[in-house]
Protein backbone atom coordinates (compact mmCIF):
# COMPACT_ATOMS: atom_id res chain seq x y z
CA UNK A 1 0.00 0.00 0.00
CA UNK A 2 1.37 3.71 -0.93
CA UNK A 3 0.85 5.70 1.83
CA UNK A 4 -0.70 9.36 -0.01
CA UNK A 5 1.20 12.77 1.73
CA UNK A 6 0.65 15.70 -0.03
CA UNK A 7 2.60 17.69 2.94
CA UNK A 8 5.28 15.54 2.25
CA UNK A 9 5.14 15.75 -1.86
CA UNK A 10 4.84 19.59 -1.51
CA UNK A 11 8.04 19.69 1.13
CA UNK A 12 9.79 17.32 -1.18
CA UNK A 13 8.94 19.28 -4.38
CA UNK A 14 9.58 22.79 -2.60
CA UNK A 15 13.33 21.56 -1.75
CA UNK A 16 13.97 20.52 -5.08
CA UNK A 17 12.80 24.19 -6.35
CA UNK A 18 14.73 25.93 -3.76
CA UNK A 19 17.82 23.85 -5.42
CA UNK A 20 17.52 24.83 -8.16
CA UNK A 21 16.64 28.47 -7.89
CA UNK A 22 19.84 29.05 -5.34
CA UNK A 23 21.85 26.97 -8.63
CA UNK A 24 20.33 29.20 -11.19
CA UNK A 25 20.51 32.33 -9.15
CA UNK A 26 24.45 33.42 -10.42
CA UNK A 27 23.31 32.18 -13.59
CA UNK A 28 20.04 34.98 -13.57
CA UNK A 29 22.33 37.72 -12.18
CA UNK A 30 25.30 37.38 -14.83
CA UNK A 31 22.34 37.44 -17.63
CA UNK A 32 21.03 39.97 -16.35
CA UNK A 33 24.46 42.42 -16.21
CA UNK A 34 25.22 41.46 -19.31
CA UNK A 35 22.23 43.68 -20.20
CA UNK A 36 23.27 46.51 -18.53
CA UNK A 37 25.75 49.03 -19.10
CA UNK A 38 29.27 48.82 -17.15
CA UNK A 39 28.45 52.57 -15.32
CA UNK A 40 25.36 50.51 -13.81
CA UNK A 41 27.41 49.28 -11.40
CA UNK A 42 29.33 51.87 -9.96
CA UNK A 43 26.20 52.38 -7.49
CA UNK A 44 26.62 49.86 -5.66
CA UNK A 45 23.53 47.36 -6.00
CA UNK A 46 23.36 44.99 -8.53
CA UNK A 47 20.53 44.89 -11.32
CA UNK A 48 17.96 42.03 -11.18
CA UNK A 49 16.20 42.84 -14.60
CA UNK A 50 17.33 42.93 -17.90
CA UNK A 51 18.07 46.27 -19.20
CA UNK A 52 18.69 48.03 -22.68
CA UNK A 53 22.57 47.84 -23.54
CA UNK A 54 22.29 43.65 -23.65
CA UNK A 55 22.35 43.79 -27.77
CA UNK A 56 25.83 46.12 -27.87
CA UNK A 57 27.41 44.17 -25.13
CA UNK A 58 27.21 41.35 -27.20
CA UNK A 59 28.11 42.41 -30.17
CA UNK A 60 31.24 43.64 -28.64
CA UNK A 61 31.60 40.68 -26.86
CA UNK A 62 32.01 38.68 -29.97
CA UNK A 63 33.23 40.27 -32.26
CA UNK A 64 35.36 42.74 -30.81
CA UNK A 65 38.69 42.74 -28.82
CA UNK A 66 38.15 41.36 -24.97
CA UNK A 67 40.06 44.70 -23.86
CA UNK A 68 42.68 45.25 -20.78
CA UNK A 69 45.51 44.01 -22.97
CA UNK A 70 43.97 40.92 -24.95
CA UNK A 71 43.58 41.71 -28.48
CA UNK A 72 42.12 38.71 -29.34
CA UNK A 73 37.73 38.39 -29.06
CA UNK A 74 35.80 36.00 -27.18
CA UNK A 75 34.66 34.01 -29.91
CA UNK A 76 38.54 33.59 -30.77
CA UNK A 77 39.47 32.59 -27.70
CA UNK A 78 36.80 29.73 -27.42
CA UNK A 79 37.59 28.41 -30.84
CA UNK A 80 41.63 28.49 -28.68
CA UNK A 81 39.92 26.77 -25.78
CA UNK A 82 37.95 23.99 -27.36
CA UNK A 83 41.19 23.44 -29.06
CA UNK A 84 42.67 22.29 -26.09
CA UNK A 85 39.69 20.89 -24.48
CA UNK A 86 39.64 18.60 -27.57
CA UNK A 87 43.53 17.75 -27.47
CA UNK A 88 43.57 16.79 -24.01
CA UNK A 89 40.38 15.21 -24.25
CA UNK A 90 41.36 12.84 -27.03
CA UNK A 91 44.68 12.14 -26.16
CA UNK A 92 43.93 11.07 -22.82
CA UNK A 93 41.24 8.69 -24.01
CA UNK A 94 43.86 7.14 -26.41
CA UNK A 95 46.59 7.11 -24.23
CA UNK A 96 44.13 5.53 -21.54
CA UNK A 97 42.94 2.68 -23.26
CA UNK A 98 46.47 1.80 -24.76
CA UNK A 99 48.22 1.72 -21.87
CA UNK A 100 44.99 -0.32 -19.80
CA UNK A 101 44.86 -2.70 -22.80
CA UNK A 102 48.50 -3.24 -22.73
CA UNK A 103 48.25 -4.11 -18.55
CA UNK A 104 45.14 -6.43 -18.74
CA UNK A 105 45.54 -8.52 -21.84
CA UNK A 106 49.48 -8.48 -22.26
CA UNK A 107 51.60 -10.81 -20.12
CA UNK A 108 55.46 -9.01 -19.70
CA UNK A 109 57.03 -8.50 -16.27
CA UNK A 110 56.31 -5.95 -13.63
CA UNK A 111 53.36 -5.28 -15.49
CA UNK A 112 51.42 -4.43 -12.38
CA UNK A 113 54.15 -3.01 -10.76
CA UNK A 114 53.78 -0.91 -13.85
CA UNK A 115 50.29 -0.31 -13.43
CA UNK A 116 50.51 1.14 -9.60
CA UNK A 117 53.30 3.59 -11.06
CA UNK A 118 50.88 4.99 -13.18
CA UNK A 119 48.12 4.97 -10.49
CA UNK A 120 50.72 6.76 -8.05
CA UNK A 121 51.01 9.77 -10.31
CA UNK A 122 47.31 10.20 -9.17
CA UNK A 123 49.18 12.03 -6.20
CA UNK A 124 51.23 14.35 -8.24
CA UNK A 125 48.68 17.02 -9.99
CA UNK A 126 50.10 18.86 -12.55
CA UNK A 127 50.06 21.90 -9.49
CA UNK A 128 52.47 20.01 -7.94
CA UNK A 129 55.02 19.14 -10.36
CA UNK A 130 54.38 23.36 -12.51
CA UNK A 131 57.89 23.82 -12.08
CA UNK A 132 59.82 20.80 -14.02
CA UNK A 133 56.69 20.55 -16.00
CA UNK A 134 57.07 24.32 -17.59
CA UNK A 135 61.07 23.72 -17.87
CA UNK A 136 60.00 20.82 -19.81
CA UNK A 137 57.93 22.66 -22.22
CA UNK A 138 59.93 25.55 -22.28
CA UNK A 139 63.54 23.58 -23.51
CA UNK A 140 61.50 22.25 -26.24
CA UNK A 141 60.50 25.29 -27.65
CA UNK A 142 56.84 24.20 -26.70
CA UNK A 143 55.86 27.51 -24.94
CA UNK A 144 52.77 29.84 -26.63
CA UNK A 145 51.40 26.61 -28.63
CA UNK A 146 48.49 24.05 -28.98
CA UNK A 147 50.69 21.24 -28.10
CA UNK A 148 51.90 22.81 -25.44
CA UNK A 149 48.42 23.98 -24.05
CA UNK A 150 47.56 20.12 -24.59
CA UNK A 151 51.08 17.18 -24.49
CA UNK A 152 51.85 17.70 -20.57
CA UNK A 153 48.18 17.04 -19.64
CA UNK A 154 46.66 13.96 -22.16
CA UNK A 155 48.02 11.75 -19.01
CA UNK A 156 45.48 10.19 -17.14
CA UNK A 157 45.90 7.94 -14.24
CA UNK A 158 42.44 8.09 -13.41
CA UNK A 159 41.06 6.86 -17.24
CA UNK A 160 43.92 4.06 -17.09
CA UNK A 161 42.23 2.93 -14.02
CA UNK A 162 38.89 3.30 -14.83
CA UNK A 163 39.80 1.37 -18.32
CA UNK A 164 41.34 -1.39 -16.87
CA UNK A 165 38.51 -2.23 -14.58
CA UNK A 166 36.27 -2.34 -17.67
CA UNK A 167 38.25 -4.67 -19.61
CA UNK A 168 39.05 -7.14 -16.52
CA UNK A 169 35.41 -7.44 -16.44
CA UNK A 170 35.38 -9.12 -20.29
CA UNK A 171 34.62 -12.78 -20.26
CA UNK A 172 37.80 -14.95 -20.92
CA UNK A 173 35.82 -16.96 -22.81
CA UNK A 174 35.37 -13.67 -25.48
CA UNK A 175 39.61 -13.28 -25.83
CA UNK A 176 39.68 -17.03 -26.22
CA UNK A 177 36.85 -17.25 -28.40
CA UNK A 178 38.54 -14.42 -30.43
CA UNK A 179 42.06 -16.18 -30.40
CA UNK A 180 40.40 -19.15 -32.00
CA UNK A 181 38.94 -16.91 -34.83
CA UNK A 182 42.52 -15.41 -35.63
CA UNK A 183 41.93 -12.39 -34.17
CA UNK A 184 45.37 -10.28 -33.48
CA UNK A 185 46.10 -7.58 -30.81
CA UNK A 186 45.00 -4.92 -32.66
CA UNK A 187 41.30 -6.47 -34.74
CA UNK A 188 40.59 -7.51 -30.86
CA UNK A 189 41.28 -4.19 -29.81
CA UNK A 190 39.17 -2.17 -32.56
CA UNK A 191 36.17 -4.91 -33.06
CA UNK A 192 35.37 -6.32 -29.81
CA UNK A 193 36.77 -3.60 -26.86
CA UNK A 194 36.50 -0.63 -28.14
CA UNK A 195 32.92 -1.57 -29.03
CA UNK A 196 32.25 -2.88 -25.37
CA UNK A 197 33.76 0.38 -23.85
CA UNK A 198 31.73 3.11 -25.68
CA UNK A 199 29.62 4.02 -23.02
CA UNK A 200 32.72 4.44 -20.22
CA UNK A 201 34.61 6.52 -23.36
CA UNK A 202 31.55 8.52 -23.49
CA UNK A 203 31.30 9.08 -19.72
CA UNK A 204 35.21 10.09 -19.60
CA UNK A 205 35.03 12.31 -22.44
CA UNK A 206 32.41 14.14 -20.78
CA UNK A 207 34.49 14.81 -17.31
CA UNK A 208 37.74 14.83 -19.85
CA UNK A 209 36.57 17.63 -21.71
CA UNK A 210 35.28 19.79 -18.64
CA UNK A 211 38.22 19.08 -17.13
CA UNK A 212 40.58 20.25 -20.60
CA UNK A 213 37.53 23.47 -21.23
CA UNK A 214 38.42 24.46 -17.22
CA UNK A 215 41.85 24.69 -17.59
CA UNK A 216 43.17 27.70 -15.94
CA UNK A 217 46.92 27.71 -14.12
CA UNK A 218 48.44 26.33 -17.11
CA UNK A 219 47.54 28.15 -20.05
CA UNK A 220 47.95 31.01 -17.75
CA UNK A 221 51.43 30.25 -17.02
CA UNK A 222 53.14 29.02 -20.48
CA UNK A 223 51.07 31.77 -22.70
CA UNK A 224 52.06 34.95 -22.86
CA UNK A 225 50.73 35.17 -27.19
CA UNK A 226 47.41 36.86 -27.80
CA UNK A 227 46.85 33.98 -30.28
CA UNK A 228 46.90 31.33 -27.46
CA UNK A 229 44.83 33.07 -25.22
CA UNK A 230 41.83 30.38 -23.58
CA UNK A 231 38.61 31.67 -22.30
CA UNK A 232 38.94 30.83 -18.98
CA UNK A 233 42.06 32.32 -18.05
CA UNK A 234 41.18 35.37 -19.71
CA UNK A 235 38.71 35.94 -17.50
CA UNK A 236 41.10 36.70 -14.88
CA UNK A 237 42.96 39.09 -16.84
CA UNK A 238 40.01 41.05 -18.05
CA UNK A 239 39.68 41.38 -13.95
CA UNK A 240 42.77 43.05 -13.40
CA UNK A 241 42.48 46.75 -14.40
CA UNK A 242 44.58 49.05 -13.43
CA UNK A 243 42.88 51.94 -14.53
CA UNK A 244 38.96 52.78 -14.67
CA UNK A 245 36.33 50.67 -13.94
CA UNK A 246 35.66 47.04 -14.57
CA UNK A 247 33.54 46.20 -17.64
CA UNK A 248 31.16 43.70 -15.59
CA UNK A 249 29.25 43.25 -18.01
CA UNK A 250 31.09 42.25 -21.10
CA UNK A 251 33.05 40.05 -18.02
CA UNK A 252 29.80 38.73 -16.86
CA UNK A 253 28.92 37.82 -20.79
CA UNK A 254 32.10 36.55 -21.41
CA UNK A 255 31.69 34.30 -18.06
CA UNK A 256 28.12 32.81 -19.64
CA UNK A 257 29.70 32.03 -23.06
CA UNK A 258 32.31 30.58 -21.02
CA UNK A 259 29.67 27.67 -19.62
CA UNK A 260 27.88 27.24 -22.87
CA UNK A 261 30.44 24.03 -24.44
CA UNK A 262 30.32 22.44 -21.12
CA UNK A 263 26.48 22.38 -20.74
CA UNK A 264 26.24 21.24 -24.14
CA UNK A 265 28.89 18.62 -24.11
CA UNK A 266 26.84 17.48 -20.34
CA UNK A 267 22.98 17.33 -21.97
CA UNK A 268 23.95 16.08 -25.70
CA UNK A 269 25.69 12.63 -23.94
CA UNK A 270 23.77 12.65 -20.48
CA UNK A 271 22.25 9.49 -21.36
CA UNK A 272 25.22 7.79 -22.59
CA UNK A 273 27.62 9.73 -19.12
CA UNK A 274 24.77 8.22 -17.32
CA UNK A 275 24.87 4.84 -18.58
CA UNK A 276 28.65 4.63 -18.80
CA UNK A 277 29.02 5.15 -15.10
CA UNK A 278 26.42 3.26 -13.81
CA UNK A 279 26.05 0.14 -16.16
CA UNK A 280 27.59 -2.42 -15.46
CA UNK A 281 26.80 -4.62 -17.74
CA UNK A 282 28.59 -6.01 -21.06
């Protein structure tokens, strides 16, 4: 017997609005600057409805210089970050399943002595290890470039792991069945895994790609070229004026455009980043 509450449906369904109005709340307010002109906030309160500059503020937004030393627009600089956000994206999913395939289905020494060295590096972030990291990049001429935005982070530890789990879950009686049909290394890998892993590629290229799109202390660091510039970080330096006021609302535009490849990326594979993490079933 269901036991009928309207008290509790209405406390239930109140909570879940309250959620999501304190979520969308920032959201509302940096729509709503974006409308108004930057003097509209030199008064102190900020604007709750939309006002009448919201049409020039974009416009300038895209297709004009971001200002305070970037000469690049914002539409330039998220063509830069999806760049990256792609690169490392990719390249970690590659690297990821190579280097889990190679543990799980190859038999050489120390291979899970190997395995643990790669999960250990879970511990060094690349915050940690900035310094080597940026010499690195910088001896090999690296610095103010695509691969450098992208080569020191397509490492995952994390994907390895989450790879290799997968594929120790795969029946031996599929490999053998595929030995016995001639099937080499690399017609296994492409016919039967990489098949039987879409959905956990799908899930990882959704956290992959936030993680690339967020990127913020290391573009910041090795870019110092206008034509590098990512979104993110620019943020930051549209911030820091020296002189007059801050443009909050070209910033707080700039800031919305900023979340728009995320979102997308999240709702075009939420069903597949949903099933990926929770099915576990081959």
């Amino acid at each position: 017997m269901i036991e009928n509450r309207p008290w509790l449906t209405f406390v239930g369904h109140a909570t879940l609005w309250l959620g999501v109005a304190l979520v969308a709340l920032p959201v509302w307010m940096a729509l709503v600057a974006s409308t108004h002109p930057a003097s509209a906030f030199g008064v102190g309160h900020i604007p709750l409805w939309f006002g009448d500059a919201g049409v020039e503020t974009w416009k300038s937004v895209l297709l004009e210089e971001a200002g305070n030393g970037i000469e690049s627009s914002v539409t330039f600089m998220m063509l830069n970050s999806l760049v990256m956000a792609l690169g490392i994206t990719f390249g970690k999913i590659a690297i990821s399943l190579l280097s889990a395939y190679a543990i799980v289905f190859f038999r050489f020494p120390f291979r899970n002595f190997c395995f643990w060295i790669i999960f250990m590096t879970l511990m060094l972030p690349v915050e940690v290890r900035i310094v080597p990291t940026y010499e690195v990049v910088a001896n090999l001429g690296l610095l103010n470039s695509f691969t450098g935005l992208t080569l020191p982070l397509i490492a995952s530890a994390t994907a390895t792991f989450l790879f290799r789990q997968c594929f120790l879950s795969i029946p031996s009686e599929l490999v053998e069945a595929a030995r016995i049909d001639g099937a080499g290394p690399f017609r296994f890998f492409f016919d039967i895994l990489l098949p039987l892993t879409r959905t956990n590629i799908a899930a990882l290229f959704v956290i992959l790609f936030i993680y690339g799109w967020n990127q913020y202390l290391w573009p910041l660091i090795i870019t110092t070229d206008n034509a590098y510039y990512t979104l993110v970080m620019s943020i930051k330096r549209m911030l820091s004026v020296t002189d007059g006021d801050i443009e909050w609302n070209r910033i707080m535009a700039t800031t919305l455009l900023a979340m728009l490849p995320p979102v997308a990326v999240v709702i075009g594979m939420q069903k597949l980043f949903v099933k990926g993490l929770v099915d576990a079933e081959k």
